[in-house]
Structure formats: C-alpha cells, structure tokens
Protein backbone atom coordinates (compact mmCIF):
# COMPACT_ATOMS: atom_id res chain seq x y z
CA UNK A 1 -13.31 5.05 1.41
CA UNK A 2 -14.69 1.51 2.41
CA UNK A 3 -18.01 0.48 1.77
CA UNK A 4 -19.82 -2.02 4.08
CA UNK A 5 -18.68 -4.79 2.62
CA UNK A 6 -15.39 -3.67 3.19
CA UNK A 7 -14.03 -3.38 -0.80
CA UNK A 8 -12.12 -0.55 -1.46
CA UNK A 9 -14.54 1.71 -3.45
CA UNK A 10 -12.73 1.59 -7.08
CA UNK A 11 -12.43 5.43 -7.93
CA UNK A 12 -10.04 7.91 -9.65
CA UNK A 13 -8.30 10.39 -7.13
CA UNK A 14 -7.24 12.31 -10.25
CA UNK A 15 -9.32 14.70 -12.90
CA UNK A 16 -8.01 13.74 -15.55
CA UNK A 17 -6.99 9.86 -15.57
CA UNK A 18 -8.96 9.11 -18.65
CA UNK A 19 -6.58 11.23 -21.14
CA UNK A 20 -3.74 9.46 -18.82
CA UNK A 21 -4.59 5.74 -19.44
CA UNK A 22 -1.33 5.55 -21.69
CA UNK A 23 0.96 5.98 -18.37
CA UNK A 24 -1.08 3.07 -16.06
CA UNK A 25 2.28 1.37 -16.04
CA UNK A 26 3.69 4.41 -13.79
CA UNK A 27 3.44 4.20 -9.84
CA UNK A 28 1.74 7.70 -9.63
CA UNK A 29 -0.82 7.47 -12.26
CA UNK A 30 -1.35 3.41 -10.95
CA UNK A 31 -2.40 5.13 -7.49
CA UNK A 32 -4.32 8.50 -8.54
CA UNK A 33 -6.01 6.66 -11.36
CA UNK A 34 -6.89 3.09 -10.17
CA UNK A 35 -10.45 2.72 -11.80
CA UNK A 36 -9.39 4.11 -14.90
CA UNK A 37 -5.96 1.92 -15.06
CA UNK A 38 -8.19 -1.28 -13.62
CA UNK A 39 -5.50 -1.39 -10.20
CA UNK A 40 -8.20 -1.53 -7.80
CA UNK A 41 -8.00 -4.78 -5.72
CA UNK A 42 -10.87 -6.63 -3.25
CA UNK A 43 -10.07 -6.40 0.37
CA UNK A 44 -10.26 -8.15 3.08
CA UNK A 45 -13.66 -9.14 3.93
CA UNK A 46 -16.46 -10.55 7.08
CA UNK A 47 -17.95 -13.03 4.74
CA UNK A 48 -21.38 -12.49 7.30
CA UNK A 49 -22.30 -9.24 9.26
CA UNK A 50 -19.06 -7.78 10.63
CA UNK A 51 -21.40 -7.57 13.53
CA UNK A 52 -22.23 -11.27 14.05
CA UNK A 53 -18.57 -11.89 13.39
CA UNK A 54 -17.15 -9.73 16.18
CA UNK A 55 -20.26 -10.97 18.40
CA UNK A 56 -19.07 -14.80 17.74
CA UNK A 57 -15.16 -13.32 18.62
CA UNK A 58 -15.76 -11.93 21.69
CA UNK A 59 -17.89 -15.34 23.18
CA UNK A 60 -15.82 -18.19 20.99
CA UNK A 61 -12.74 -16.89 20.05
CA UNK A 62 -11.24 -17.10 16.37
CA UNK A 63 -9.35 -20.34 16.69
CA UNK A 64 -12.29 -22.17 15.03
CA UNK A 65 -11.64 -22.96 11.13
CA UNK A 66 -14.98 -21.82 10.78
CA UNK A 67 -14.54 -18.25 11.91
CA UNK A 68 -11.32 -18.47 9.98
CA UNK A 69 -12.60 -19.02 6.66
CA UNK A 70 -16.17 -16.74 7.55
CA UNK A 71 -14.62 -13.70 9.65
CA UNK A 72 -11.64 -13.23 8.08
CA UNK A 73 -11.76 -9.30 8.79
CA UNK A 74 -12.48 -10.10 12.58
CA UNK A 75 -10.42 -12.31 13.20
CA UNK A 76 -7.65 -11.17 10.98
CA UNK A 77 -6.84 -14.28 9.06
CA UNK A 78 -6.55 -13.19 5.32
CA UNK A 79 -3.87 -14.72 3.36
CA UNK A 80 -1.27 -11.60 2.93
CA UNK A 81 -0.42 -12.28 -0.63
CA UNK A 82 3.07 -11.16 -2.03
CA UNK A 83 2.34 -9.49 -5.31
CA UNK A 84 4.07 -7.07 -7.32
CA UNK A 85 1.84 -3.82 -7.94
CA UNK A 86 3.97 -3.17 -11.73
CA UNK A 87 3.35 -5.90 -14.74
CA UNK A 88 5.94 -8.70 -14.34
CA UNK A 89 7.38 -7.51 -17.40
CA UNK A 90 8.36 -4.32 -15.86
CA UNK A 91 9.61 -6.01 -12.86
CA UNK A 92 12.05 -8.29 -14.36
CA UNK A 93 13.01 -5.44 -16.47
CA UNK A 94 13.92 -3.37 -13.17
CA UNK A 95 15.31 -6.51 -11.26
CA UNK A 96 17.94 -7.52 -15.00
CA UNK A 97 19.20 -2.99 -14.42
CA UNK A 98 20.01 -3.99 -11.04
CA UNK A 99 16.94 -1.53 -9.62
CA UNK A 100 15.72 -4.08 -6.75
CA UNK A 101 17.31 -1.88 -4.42
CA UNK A 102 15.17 1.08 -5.30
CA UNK A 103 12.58 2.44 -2.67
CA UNK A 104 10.06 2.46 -5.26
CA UNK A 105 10.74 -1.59 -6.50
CA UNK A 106 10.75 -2.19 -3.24
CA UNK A 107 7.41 -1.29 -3.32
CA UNK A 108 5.83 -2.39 -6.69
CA UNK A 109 8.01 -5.26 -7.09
CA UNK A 110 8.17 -6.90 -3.97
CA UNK A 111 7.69 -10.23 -5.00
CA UNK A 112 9.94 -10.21 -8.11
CA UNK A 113 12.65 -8.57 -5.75
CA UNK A 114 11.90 -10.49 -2.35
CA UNK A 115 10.87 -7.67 -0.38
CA UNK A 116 7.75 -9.88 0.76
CA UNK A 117 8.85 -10.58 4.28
CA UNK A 118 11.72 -8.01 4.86
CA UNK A 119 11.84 -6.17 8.29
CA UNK A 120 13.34 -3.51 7.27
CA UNK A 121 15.84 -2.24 10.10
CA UNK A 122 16.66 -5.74 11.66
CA UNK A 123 12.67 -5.79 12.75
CA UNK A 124 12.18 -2.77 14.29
CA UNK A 125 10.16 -1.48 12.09
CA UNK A 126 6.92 -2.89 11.09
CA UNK A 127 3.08 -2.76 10.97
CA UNK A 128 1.11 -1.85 14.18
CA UNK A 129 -2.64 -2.27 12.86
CA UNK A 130 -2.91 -6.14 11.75
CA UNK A 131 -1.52 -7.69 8.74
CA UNK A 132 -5.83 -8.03 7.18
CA UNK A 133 -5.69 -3.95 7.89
CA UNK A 134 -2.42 -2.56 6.61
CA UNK A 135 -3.35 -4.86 3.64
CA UNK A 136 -6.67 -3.24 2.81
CA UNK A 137 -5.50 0.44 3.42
CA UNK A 138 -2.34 -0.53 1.43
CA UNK A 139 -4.28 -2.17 -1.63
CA UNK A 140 -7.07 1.03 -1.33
CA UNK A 141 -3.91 3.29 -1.80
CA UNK A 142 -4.28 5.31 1.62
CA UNK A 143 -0.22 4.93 2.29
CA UNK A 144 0.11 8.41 1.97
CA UNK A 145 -2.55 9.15 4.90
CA UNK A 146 -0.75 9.71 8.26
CA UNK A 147 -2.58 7.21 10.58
CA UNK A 148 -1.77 4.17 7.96
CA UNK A 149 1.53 5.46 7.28
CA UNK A 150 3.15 5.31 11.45
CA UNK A 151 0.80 1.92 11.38
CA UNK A 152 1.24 0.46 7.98
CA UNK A 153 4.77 0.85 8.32
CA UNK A 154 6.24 -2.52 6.65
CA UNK A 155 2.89 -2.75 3.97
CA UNK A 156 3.86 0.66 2.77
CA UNK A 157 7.38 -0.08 2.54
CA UNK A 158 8.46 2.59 4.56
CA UNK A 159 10.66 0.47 6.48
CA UNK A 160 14.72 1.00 5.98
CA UNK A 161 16.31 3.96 4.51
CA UNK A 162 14.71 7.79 3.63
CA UNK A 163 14.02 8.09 -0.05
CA UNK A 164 11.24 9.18 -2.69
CA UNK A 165 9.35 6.78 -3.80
CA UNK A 166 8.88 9.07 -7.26
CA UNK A 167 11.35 10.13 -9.58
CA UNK A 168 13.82 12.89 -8.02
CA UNK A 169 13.05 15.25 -10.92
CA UNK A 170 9.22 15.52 -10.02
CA UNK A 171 9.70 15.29 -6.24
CA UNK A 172 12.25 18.19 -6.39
CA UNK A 173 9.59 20.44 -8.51
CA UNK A 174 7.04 19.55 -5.88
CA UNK A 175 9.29 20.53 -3.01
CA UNK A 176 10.47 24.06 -4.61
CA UNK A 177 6.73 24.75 -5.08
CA UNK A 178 5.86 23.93 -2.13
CA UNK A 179 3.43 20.77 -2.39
CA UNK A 180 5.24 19.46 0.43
CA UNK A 181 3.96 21.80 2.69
CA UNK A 182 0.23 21.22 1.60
CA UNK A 183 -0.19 17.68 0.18
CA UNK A 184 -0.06 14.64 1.98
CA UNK A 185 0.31 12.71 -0.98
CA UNK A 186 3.43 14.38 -2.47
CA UNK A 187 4.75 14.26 1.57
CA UNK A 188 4.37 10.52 0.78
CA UNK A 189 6.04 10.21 -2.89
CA UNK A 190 8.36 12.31 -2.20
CA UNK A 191 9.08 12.04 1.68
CA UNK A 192 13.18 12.44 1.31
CA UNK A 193 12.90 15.80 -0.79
CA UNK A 194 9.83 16.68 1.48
CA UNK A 195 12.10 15.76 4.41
CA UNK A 196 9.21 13.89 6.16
CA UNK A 197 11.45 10.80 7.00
CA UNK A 198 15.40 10.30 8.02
CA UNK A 199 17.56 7.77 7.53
CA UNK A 200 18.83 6.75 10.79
C-alpha cells in the first residue's frame, strides 16, 4: 500500500512475525515480516505535490536539474541503488559456497554477486514500468503481485531461468497442498514447483 507521500507503508503481512524475529535473516520471513525485522525501505518520492510535479512535466519537461532533484517520482530520476536485501555477512557467506548462481542470491545478493545490471536472457527480458516504479513496488515487497511481476521483470529477478526462489523442501509442501493454486505469494516463491514460469 503507498501512502501519499509515496513510502511504502512499513507493515507485517504475517500474524505472527513478532514470535519470528529470530529468522529476519531468511528471505520469507524478511518479506512477510518487514516492520517487525526493520526491512522496510523509503521509496521513491515527488519532493512537492505529485500534482505540481506532473503539471511542471507536461509544460517544461524533466530535463531541468531542478525537476530532477524535486520530481524525482515524475520524472523518474531516482538513483536505482544496487543493494543486497541479506546482511553482507550472509552474502559473502553464500558467494565463498559458490551459491551466486542461485535464483534466490540472485535476488538478495545482487550486489555482492553482480546481478545489479544483468539482462537476464541476452536483454530480452526486463522491466516495462520505469526503473523509480519497479524500484518502489520491488523495495514494498509486491513482486509476488501479477501486474509488477510481467512489469518488474528484471527488479524482481525473474529474468533467466525457472526456479523457486524458496527452499525446494517448503515449495514442494506448498505445491502438494495446494497453495499454488490459491496464493499468489507462494506462486511467486515457489514459481518452478508451482509451474508458473518455464525455462525457455
């Protein structure tokens, strides 16, 4: 949910995140429980009325440095940071086992591992919305939603091959009770076992 200011409201998706602060270092507790594990990141931003910013777009333009640094949102200028979502501890750990290759590191580690700027698929596949938008949805943890997932597709590292993003054990207890058939987010985790992508 975005607020007017356009910050990702900070909220648990989960019950019971505050008897599951111990596992904040997984991906799946990081995303259902990202007030109580302190993940929540500030979005991309209007730094005035988005409304004064799009009305200053549509008469000037956004090449200005002004409307640059002001209308970031509008004009879609926000730095794209390359961050890894995991501690850096955890991501050297994976990267020194050899696990950079991993859907999920690819992911949460994507500066330790230099996914930053990868295509995935020799550049056929990447983001439709703009690079300020797939950001914000990607940061708010709406990858899993089906309009940011066809056009997020490079922010939510969906790009290259067909595999879960969680571990196969859980994913394969999901899709024999039949979570894939109801839950967009386990269709997300788990989209090989789910078989809601193909490797082509």
């Amino acid at each position: 949910m975005q607020k007017t200011c356009q910050i990702c409201e900070c909220k648990d998706e989960a019950k019971e995140c505050s008897s599951r602060k111990h596992d904040c270092n997984k991906p799946k507790t990081m995303v259902e429980c990202a007030y109580t594990c302190q993940k929540c990141k500030r979005g991309c931003k209007d730094h005035f009325a988005s409304s004064y910013c799009q009305h200053y777009r549509s008469n000037h333009g956004c090449s200005g440095q002004y409307m640059r640094i002001y209308c970031q949102l509008t004009c879609g200028s926000c730095q794209q940071s390359c961050e890894d979502i995991l501690s850096q501890q955890q991501c050297d750990r994976y990267k020194s086992i050899g696990k950079c290759s991993a859907s999920y590191t690819k992911i949460y580690c994507r500066k330790t591992c230099n996914y930053c700027n990868d295509g995935g698929g020799g550049g056929h596949c990447g983001d439709k919305w703009s690079q300020s938008k797939c950001k914000r949805e990607h940061e708010c943890g709406n990858c899993w939603k089906s309009d940011v997932k066809s056009n997020c597709k490079k922010t939510c590292g969906l790009c290259g091959t067909c595999s879960d993003v969680m571990d196969l054990e859980r994913c394969i207890y999901y899709q024999k009770n039949n979570y894939c058939l109801t839950d967009a987010k386990v269709q997300y985790w788990c989209k090989s076992s789910c078989k809601t992508c193909r490797n082509d």
